[in-house]
C-alpha atoms as a PDB file:
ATOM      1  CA  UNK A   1       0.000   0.000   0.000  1.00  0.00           C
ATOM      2  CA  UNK A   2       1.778   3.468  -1.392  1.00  0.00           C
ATOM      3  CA  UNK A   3      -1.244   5.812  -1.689  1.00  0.00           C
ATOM      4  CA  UNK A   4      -0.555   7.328   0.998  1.00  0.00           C
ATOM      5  CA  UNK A   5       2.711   7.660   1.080  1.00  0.00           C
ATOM      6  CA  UNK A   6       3.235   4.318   3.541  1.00  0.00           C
ATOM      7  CA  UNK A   7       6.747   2.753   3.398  1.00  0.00           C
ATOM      8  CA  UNK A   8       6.353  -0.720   2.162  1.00  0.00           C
ATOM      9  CA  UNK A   9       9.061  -2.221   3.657  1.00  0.00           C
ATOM     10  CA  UNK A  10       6.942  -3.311   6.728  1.00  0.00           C
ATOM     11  CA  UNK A  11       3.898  -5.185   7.191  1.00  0.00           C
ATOM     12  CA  UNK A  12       1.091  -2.645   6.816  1.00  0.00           C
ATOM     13  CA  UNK A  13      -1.498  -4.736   9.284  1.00  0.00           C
ATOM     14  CA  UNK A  14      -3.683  -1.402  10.283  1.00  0.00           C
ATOM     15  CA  UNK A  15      -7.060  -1.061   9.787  1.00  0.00           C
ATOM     16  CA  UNK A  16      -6.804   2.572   9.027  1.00  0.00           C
ATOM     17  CA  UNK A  17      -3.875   1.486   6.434  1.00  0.00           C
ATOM     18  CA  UNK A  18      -6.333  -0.962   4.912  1.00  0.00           C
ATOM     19  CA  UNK A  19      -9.267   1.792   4.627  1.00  0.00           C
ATOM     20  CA  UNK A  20      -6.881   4.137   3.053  1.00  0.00           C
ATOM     21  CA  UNK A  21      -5.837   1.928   0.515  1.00  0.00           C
ATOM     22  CA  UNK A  22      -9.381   1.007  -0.468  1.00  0.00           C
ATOM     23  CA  UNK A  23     -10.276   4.486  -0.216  1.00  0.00           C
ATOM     24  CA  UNK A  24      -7.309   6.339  -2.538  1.00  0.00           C
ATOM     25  CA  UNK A  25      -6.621   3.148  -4.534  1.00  0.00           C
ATOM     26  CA  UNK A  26      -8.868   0.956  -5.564  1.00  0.00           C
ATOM     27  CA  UNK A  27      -6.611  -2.196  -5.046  1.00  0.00           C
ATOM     28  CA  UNK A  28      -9.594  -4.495  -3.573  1.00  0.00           C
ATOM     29  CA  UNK A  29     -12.439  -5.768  -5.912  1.00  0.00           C
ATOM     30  CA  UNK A  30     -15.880  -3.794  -5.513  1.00  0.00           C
ATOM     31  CA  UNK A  31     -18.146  -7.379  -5.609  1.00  0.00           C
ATOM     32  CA  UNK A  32     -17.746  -8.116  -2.403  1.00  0.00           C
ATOM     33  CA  UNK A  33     -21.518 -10.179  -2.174  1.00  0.00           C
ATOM     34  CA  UNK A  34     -19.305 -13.196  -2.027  1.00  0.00           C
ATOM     35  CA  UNK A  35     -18.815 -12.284   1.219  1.00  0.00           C
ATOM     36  CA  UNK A  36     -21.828 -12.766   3.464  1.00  0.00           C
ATOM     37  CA  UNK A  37     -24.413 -12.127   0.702  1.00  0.00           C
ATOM     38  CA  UNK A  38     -27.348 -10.919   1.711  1.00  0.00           C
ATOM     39  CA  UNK A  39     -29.886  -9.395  -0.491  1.00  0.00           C
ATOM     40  CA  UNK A  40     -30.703  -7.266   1.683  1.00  0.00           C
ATOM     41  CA  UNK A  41     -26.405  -5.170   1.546  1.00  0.00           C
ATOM     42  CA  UNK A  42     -27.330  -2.938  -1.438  1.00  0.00           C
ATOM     43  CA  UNK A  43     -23.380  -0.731  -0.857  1.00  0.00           C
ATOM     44  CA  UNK A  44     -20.265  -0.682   0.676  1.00  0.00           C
ATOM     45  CA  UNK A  45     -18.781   2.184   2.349  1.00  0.00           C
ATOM     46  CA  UNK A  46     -15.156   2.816   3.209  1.00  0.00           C
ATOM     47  CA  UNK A  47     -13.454   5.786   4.944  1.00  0.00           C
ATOM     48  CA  UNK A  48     -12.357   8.195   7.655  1.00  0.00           C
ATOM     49  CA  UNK A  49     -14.132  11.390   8.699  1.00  0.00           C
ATOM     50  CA  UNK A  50     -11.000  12.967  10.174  1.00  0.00           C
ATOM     51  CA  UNK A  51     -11.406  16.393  12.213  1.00  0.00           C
ATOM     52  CA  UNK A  52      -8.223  18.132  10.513  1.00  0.00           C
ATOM     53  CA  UNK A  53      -8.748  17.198   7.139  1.00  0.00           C
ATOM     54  CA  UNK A  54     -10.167  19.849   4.749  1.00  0.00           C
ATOM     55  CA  UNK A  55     -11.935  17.276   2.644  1.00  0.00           C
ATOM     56  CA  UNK A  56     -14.244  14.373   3.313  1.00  0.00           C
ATOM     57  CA  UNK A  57     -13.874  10.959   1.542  1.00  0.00           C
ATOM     58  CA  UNK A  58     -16.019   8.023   1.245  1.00  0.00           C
ATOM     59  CA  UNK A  59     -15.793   5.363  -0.746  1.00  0.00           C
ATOM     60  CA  UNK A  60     -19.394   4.149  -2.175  1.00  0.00           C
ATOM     61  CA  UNK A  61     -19.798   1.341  -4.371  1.00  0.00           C
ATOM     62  CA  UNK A  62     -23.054  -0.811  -5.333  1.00  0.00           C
ATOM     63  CA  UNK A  63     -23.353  -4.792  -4.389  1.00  0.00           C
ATOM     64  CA  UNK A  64     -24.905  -7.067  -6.161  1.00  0.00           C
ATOM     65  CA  UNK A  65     -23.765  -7.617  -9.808  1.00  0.00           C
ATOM     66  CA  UNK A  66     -20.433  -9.700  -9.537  1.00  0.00           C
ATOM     67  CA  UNK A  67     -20.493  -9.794 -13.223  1.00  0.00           C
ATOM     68  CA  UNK A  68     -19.110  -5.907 -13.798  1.00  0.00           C
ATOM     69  CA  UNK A  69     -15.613  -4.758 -13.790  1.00  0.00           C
ATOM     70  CA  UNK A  70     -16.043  -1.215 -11.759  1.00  0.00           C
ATOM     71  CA  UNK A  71     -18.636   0.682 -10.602  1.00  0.00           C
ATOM     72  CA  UNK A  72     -21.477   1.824 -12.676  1.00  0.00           C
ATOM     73  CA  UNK A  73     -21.477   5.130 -14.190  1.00  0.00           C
ATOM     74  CA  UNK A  74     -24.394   6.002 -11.998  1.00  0.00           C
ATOM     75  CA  UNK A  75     -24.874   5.262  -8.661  1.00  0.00           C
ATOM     76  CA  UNK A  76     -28.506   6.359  -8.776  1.00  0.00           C
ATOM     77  CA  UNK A  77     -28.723   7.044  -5.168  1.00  0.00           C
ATOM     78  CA  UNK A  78     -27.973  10.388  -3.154  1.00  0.00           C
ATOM     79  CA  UNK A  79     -25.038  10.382  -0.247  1.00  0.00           C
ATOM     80  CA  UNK A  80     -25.639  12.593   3.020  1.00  0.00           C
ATOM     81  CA  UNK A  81     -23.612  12.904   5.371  1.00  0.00           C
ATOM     82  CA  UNK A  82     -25.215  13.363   9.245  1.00  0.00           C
ATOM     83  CA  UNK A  83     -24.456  15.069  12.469  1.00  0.00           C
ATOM     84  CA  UNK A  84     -26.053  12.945  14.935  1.00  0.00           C
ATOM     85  CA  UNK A  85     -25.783  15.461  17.697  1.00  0.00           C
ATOM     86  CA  UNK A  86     -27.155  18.617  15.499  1.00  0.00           C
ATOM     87  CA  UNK A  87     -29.418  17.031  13.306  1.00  0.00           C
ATOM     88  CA  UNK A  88     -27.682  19.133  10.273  1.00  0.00           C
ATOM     89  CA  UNK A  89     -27.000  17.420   7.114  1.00  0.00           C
ATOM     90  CA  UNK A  90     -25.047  17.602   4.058  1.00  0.00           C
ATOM     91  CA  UNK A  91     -25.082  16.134   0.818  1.00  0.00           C
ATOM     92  CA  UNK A  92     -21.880  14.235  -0.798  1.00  0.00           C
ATOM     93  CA  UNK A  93     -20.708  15.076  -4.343  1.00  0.00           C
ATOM     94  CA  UNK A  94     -19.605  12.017  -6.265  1.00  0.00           C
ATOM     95  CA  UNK A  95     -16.192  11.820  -8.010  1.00  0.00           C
ATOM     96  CA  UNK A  96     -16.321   8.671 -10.483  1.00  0.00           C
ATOM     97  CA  UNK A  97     -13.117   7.831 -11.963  1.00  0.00           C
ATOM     98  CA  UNK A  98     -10.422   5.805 -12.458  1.00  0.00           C
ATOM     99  CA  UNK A  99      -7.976   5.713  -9.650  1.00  0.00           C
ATOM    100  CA  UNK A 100      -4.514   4.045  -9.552  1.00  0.00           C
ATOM    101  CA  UNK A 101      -5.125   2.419 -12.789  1.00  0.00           C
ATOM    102  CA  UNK A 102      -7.612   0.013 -11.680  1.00  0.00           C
ATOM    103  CA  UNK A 103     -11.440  -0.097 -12.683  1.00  0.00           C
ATOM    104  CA  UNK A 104     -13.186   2.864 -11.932  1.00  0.00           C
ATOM    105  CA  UNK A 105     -15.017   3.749  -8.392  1.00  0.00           C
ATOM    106  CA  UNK A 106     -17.111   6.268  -6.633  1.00  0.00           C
ATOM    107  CA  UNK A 107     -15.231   8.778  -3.823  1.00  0.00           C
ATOM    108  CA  UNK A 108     -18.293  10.498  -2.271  1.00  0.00           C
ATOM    109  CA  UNK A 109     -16.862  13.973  -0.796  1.00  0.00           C
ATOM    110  CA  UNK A 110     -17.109  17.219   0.996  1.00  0.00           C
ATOM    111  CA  UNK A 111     -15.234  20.231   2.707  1.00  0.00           C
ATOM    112  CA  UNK A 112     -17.706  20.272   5.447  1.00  0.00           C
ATOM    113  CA  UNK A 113     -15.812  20.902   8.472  1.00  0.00           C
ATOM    114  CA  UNK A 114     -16.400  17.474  10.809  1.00  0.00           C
ATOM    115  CA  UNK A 115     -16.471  18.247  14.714  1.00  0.00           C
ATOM    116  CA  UNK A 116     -14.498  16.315  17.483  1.00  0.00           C
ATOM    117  CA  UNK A 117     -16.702  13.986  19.547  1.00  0.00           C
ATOM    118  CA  UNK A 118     -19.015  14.145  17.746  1.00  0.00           C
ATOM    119  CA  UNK A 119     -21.399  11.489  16.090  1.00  0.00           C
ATOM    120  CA  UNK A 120     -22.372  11.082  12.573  1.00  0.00           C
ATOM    121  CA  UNK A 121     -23.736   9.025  10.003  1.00  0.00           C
ATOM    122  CA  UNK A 122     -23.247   8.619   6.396  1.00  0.00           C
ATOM    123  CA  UNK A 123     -26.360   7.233   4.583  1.00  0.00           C
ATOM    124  CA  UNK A 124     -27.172   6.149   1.319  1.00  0.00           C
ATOM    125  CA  UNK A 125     -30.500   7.140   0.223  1.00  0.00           C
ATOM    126  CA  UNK A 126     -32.733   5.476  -2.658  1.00  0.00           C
ATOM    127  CA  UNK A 127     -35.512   7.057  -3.678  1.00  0.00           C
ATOM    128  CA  UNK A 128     -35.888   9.126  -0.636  1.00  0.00           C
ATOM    129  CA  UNK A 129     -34.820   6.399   1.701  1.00  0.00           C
ATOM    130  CA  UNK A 130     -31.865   5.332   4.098  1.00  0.00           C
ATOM    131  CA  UNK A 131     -30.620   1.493   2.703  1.00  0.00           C
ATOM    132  CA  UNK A 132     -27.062   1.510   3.861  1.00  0.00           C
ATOM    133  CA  UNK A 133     -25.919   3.956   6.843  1.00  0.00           C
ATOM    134  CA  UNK A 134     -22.289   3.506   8.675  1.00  0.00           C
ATOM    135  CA  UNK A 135     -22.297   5.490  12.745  1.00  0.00           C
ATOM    136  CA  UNK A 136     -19.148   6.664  14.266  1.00  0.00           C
ATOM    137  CA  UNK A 137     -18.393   8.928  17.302  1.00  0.00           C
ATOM    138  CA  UNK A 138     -15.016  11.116  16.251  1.00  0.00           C
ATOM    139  CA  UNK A 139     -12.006  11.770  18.865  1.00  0.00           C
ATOM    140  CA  UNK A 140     -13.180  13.804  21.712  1.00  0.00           C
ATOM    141  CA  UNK A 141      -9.397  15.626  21.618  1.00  0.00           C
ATOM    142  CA  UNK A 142      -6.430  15.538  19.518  1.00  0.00           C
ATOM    143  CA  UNK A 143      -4.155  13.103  20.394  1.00  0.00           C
ATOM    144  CA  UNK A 144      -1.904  14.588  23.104  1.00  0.00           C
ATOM    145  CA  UNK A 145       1.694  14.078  22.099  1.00  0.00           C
ATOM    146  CA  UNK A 146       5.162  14.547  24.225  1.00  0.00           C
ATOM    147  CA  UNK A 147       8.754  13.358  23.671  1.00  0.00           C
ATOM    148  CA  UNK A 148      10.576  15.040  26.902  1.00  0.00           C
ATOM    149  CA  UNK A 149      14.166  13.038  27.041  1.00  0.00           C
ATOM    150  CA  UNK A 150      15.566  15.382  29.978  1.00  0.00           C
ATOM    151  CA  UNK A 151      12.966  14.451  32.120  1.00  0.00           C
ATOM    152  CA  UNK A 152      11.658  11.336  31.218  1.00  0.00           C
ATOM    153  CA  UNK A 153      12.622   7.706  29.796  1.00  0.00           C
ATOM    154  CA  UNK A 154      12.016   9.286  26.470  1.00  0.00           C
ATOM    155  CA  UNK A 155      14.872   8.106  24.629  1.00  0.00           C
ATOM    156  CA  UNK A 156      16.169  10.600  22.535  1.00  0.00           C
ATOM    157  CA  UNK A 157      16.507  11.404  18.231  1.00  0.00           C
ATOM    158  CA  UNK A 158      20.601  11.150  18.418  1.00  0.00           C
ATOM    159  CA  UNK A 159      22.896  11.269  15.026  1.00  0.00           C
ATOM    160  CA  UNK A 160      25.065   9.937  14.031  1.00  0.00           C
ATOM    161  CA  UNK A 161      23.850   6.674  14.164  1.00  0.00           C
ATOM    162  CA  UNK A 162      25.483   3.817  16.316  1.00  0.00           C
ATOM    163  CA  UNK A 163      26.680   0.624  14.154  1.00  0.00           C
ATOM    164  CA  UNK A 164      27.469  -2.554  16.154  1.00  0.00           C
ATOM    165  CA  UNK A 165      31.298  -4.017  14.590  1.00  0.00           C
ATOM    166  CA  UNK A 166      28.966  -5.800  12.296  1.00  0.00           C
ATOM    167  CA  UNK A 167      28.013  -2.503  10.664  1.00  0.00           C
ATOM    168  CA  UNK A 168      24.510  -2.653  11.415  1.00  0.00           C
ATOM    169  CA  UNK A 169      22.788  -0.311  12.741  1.00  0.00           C
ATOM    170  CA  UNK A 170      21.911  -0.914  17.144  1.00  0.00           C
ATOM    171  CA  UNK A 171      18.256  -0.945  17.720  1.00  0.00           C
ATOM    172  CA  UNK A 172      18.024   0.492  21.092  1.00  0.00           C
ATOM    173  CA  UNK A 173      21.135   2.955  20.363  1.00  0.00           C
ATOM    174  CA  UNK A 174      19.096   4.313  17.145  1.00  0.00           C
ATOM    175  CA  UNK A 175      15.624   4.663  18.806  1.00  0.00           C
ATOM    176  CA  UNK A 176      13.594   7.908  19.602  1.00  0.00           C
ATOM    177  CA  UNK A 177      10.092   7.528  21.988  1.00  0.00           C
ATOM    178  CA  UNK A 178       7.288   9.621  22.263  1.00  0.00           C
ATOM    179  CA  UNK A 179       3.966   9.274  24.316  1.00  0.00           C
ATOM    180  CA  UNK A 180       0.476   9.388  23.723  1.00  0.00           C
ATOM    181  CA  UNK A 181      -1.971  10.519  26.223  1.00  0.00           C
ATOM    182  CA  UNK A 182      -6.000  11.285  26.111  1.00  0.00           C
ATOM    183  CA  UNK A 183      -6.904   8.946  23.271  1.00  0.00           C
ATOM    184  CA  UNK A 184      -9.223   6.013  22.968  1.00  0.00           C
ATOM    185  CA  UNK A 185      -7.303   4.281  20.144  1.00  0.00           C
ATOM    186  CA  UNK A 186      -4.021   4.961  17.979  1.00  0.00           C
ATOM    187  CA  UNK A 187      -5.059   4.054  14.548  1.00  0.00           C
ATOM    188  CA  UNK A 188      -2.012   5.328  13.056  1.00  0.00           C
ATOM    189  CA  UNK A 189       1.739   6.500  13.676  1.00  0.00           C
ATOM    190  CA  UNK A 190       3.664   7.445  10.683  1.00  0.00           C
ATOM    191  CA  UNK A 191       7.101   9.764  10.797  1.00  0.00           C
ATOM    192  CA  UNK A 192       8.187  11.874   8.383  1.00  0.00           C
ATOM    193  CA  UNK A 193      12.324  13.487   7.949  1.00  0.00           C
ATOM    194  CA  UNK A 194      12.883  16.295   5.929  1.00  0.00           C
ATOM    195  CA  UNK A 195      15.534  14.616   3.930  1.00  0.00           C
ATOM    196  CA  UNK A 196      16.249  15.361  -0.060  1.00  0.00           C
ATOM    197  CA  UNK A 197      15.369  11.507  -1.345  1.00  0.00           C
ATOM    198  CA  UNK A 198      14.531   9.529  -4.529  1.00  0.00           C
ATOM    199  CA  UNK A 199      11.549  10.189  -5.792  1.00  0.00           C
ATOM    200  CA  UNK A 200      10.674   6.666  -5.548  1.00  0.00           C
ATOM    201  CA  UNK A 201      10.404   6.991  -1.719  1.00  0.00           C
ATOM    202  CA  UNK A 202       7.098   7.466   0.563  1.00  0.00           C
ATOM    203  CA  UNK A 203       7.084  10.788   2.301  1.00  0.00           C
ATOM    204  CA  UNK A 204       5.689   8.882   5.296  1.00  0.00           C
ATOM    205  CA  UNK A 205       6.618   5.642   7.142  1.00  0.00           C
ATOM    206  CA  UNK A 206       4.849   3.453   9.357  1.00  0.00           C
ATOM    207  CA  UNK A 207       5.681   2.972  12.729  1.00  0.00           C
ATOM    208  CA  UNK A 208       2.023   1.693  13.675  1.00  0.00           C
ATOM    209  CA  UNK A 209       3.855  -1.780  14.431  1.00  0.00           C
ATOM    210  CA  UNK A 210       5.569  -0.111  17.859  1.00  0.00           C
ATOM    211  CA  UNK A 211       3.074   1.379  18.967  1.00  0.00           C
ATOM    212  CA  UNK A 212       2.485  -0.047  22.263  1.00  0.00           C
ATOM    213  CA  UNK A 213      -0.698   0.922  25.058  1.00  0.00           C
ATOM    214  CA  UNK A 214       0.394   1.460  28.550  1.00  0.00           C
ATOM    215  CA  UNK A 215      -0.670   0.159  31.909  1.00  0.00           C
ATOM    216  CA  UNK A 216      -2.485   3.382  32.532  1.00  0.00           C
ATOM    217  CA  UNK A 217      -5.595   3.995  30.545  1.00  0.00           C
ATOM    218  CA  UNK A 218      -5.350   6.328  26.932  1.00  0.00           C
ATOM    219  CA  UNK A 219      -1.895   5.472  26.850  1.00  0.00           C
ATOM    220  CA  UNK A 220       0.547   4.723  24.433  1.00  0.00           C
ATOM    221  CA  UNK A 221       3.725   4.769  23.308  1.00  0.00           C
ATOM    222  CA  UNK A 222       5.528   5.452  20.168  1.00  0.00           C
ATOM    223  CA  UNK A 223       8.880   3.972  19.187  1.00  0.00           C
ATOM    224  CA  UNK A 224      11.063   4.536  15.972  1.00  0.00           C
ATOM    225  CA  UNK A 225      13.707   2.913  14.925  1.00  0.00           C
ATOM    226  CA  UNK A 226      15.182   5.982  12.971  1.00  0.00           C
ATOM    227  CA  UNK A 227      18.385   4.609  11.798  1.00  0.00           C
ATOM    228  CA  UNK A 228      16.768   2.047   9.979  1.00  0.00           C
ATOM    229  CA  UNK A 229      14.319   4.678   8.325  1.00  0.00           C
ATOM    230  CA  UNK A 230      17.314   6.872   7.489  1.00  0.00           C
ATOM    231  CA  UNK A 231      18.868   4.313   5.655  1.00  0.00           C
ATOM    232  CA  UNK A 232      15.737   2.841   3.866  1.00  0.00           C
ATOM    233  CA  UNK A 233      15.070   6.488   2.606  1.00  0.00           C
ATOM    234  CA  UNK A 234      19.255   7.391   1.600  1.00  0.00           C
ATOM    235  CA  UNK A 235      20.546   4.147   0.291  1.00  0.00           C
ATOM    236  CA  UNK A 236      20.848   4.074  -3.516  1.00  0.00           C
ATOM    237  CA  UNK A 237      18.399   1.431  -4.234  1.00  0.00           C
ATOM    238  CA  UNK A 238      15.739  -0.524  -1.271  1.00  0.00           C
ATOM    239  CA  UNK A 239      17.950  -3.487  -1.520  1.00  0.00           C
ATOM    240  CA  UNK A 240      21.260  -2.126  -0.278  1.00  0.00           C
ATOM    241  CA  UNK A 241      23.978   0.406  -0.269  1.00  0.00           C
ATOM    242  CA  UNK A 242      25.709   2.396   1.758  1.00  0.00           C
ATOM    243  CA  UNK A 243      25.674   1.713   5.246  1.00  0.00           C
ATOM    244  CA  UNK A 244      25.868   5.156   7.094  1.00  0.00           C
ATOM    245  CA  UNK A 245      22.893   7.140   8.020  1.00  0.00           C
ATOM    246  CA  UNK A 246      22.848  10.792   7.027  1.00  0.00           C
ATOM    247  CA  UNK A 247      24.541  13.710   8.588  1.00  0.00           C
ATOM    248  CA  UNK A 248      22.133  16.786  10.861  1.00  0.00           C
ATOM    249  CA  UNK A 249      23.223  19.166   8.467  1.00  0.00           C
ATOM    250  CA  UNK A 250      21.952  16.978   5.415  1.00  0.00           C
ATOM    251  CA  UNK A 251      18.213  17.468   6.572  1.00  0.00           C
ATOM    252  CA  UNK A 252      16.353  20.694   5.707  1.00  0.00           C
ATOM    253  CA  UNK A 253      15.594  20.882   9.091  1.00  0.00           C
ATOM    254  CA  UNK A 254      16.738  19.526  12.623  1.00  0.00           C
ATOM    255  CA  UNK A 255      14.155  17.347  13.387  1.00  0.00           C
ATOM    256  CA  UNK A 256      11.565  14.327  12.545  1.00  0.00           C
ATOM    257  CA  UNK A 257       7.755  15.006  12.122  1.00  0.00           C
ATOM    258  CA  UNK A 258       5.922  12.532  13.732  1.00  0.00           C
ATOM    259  CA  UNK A 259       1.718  12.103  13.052  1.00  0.00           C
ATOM    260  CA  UNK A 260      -0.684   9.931  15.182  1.00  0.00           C
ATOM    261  CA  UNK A 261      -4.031   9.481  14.083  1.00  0.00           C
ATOM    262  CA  UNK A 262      -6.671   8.586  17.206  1.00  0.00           C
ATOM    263  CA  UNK A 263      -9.567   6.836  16.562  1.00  0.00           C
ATOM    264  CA  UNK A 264     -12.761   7.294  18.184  1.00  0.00           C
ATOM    265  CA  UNK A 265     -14.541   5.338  21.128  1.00  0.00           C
ATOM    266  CA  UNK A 266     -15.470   3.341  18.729  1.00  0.00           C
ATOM    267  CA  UNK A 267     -12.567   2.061  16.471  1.00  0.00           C
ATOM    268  CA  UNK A 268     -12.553  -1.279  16.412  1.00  0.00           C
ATOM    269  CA  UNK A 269      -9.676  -3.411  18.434  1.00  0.00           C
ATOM    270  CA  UNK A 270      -8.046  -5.186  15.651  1.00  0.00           C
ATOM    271  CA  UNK A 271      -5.001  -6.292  16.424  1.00  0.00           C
ATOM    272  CA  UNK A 272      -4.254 -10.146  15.901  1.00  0.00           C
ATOM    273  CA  UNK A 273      -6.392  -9.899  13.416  1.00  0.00           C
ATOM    274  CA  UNK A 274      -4.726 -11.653  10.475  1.00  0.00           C
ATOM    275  CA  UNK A 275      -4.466  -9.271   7.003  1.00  0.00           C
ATOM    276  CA  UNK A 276      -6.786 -12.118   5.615  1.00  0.00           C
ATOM    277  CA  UNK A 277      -9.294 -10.419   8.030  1.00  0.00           C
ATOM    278  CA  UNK A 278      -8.595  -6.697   7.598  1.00  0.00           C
ATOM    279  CA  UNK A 279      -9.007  -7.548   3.827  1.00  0.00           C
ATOM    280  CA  UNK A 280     -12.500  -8.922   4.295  1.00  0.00           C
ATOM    281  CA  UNK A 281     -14.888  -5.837   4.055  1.00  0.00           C
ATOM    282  CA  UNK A 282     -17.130  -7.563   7.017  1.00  0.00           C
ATOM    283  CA  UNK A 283     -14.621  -8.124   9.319  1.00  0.00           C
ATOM    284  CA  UNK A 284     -14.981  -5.104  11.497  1.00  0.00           C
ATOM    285  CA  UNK A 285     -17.880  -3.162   9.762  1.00  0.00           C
ATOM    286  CA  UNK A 286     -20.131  -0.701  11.130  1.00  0.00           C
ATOM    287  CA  UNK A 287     -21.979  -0.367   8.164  1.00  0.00           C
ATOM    288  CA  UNK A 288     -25.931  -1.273   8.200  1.00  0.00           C
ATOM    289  CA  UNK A 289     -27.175  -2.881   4.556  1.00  0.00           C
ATOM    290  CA  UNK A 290     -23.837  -3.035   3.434  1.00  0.00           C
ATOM    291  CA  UNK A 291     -20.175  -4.162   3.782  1.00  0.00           C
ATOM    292  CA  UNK A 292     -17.699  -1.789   4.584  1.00  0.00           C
ATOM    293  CA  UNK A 293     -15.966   0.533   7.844  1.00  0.00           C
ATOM    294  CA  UNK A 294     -16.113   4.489   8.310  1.00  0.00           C
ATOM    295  CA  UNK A 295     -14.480   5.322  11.349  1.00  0.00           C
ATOM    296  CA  UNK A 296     -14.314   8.739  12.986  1.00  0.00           C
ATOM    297  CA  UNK A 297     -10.293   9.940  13.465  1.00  0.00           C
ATOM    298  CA  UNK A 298      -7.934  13.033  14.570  1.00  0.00           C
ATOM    299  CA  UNK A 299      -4.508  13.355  13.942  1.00  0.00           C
ATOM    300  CA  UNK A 300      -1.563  15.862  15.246  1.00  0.00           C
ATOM    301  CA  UNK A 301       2.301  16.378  14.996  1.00  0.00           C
ATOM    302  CA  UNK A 302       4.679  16.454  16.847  1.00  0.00           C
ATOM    303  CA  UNK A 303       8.701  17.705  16.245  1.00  0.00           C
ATOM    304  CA  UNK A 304      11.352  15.258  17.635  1.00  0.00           C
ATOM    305  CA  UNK A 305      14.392  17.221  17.335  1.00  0.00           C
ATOM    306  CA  UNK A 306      18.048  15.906  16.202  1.00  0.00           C
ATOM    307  CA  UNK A 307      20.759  15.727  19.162  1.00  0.00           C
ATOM    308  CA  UNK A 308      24.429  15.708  18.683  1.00  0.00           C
ATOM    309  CA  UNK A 309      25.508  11.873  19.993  1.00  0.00           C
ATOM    310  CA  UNK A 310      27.921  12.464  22.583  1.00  0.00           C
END
């Protein structure tokens, strides 16, 4: 999964990974009535309603007719989009088109602003009436975010990087921490260096794989293994090179971006889950008449700045 600028070079097992994917990409096949067909599923919906984002997204396509290749031209149906807690609505406009070079598909969308903890629901109406709806509660809060190695076990974003007489890079020498406080779920944790690189290269990795909850409740923590991003990103070519990571005054600036994505009270608990599962559009739906997930989410940065090793 690339669309959104995920490093490949891990195992992308999150559920917010998966939705993106579906959502910007088109990789996984719109008849899905070979799973759990019912006639009564007439869509499925896939997406995020994310509180920072200036745009909407949800993917809508029809069940039913295994036969076609693609969505329909015509979805003949209108999609709203509801605030539970309001009672305001607003209609989706529908983008049909091809996207990543696979059979076309139908990204419902708006700029309406969506509110934290808040509830909504995304219908699909026929003829007047509601016959496939998806609920979800957003993040009360931004994710709360601190990385505070003075005065806490935070370890620290050092360069350059430690090698062991091997020349490989050691894990725990190379590794920055950061916490996350005030969140029901992390659904995703993805770090970003402002590095010149190949064009070939994602803008943003995925760390969701050490992200780790705490004994206390709503918390996490993030780890990154930096030196092994650095030289993923620098190397010549993904299957080797040169083994050094780059110097501070090689980035454009002194520091890694780091963005974690809560989900809402809500968002399902998925991991074990095998990617078998997360592929299956039933496996954690929310979605009424349908197949499908749209979960509420809220994202924020944070700056981990470089440190001279001593």
């Amino acid at each position: 999964m690339t669309g959104f600028g995920i490093a490949p070079r891990r195992p992308v097992g999150r559920l917010l990974g998966a939705l993106l994917a579906v959502l910007l990409l088109g990789g996984c096949d719109t008849s899905v009535t070979v799973l759990n067909p019912d006639p009564d599923y007439q869509f499925s919906l896939f997406g995020t309603l994310q509180v920072t984002a200036d745009t909407q997204v949800v993917r809508v396509e029809p069940l039913g007719d295994s036969t076609q290749v693609g969505a329909p031209a015509s979805l003949n149906a209108r999609i709203v989009l509801k605030n539970l807690d309001t009672g305001t609505q607003v209609a989706l406009r529908d983008s049909f088109g091809t996207v990543g070079n696979v059979a076309p598909v139908h990204n419902a969308w708006t700029p309406h602003a969506i509110e934290p903890g808040t509830t909504y629901r995304v219908e699909v109406q026929v003829d007047g009436q509601a016959v496939t709806t998806a609920t979800t509660t957003t993040p009360a809060q931004a994710p709360r975010l601190r990385h505070a190695p003075a005065a806490t076990r935070d370890r620290p974003f050092e360069l350059p990087c430690r090698f062991s007489a091997r020349g490989t890079p050691v894990e725990l020498a190379n590794t920055f921490d950061l916490r996350v406080r005030g969140v029901d779920a992390v659904a995703a944790a993805e770090v970003r260096y402002p590095l010149p690189r190949p064009s070939a290269r994602p803008t943003w990795l995925d760390h969701y794989d050490r992200v780790e909850e705490e004994s206390e409740e709503n918390r996490f923590r993030v780890s990154v293994f930096y030196a092994d991003d650095l030289l993923f990103l620098t190397r010549p070519n993904a299957g080797g090179g040169m083994n050094q990571c780059p110097d501070p005054n090689q980035f454009t600036a002194p520091r890694a971006v780091v963005r974690v994505t809560a989900g809402g009270p809500d968002w399902p608990d998925w991991q074990g889950a095998s990617l078998n599962a997360l592929a299956r559009p039933d496996t954690f739906s929310n979605v009424i008449g349908g197949h499908g997930f749209v979960g509420g989410v809220y994202a924020d940065t944070i700056h981990i700045p470089i440190q001279g090793r001593e």
